[in-house]
C-alpha atoms as a PDB file:
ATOM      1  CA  UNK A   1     -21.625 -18.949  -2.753  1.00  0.00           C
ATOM      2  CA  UNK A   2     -25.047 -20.467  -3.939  1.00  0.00           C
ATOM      3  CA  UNK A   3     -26.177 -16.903  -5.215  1.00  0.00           C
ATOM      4  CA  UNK A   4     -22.680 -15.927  -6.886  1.00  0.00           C
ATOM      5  CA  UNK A   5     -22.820 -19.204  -8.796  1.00  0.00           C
ATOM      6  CA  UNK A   6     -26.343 -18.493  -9.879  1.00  0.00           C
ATOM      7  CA  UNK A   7     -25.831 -15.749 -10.978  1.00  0.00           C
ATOM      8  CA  UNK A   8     -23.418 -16.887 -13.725  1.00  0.00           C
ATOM      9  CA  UNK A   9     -25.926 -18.812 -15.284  1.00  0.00           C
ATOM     10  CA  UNK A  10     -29.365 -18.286 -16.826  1.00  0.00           C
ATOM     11  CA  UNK A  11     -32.740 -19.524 -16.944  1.00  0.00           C
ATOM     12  CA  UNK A  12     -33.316 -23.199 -16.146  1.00  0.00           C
ATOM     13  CA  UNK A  13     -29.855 -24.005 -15.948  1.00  0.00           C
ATOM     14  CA  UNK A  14     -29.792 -21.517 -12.764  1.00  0.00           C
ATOM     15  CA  UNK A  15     -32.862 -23.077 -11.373  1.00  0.00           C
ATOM     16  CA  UNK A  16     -31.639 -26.387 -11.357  1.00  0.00           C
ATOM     17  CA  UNK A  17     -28.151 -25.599  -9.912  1.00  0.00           C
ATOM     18  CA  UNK A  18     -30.004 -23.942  -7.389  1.00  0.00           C
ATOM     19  CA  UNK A  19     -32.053 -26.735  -5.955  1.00  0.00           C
ATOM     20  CA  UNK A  20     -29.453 -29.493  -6.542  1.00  0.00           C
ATOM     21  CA  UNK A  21     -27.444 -27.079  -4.311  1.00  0.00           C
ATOM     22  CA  UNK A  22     -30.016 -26.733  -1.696  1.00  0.00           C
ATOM     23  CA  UNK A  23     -30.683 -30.368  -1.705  1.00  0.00           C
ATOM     24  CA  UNK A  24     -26.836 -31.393  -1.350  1.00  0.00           C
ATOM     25  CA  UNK A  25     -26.365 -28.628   1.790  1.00  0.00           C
ATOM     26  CA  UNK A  26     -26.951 -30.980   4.483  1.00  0.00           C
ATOM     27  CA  UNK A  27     -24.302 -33.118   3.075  1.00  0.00           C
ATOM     28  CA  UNK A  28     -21.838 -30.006   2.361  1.00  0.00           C
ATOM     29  CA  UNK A  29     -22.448 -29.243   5.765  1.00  0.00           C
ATOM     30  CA  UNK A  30     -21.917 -33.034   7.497  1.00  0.00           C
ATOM     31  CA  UNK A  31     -18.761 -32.945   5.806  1.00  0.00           C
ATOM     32  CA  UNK A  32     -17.434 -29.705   6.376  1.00  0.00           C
ATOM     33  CA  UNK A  33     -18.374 -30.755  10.696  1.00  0.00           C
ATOM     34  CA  UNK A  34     -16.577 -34.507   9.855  1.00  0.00           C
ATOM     35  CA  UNK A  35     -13.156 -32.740   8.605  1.00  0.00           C
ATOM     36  CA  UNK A  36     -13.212 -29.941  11.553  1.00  0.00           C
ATOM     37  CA  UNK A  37     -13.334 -33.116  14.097  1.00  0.00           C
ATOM     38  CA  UNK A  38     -10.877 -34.897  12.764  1.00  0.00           C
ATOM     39  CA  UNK A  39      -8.587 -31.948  12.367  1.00  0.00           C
ATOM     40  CA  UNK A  40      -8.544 -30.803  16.100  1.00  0.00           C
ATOM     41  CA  UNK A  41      -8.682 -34.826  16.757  1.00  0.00           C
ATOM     42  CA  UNK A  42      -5.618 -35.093  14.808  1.00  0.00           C
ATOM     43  CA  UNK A  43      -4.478 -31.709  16.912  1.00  0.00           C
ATOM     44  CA  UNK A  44      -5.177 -33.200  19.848  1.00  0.00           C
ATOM     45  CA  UNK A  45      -3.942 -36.337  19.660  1.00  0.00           C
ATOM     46  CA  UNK A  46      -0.674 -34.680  18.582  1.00  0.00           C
ATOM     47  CA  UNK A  47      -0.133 -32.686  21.669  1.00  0.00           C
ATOM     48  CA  UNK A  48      -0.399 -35.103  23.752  1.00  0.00           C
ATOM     49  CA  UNK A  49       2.325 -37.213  22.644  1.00  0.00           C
ATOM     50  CA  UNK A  50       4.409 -34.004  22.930  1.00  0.00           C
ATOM     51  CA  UNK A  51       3.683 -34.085  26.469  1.00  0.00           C
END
């Protein structure tokens, strides 16, 4: 994704996306594990009221 953005844009404007990106990641990342737990939580917790 990083590399198709940057590739849109030119010069500095490309470097700087480019290390904001890489700086943000670990963030992008947290968030992306925070929403997969609460989705099978929320799974989870709904199958077993089923039962």
């Amino acid at each position: 994704m990083r590399d198709h953005l940057r590739s849109i844009w030119e010069g500095a404007s490309s470097d700087a996306f480019a290390q904001q990106y890489e700086e943000l990641k670990p963030s992008f990342v947290q968030m992306s594990t925070l929403l997969c737990f609460a989705c099978s939580s929320s799974l989870y917790l709904k199958s077993a009221r089923r039962r």
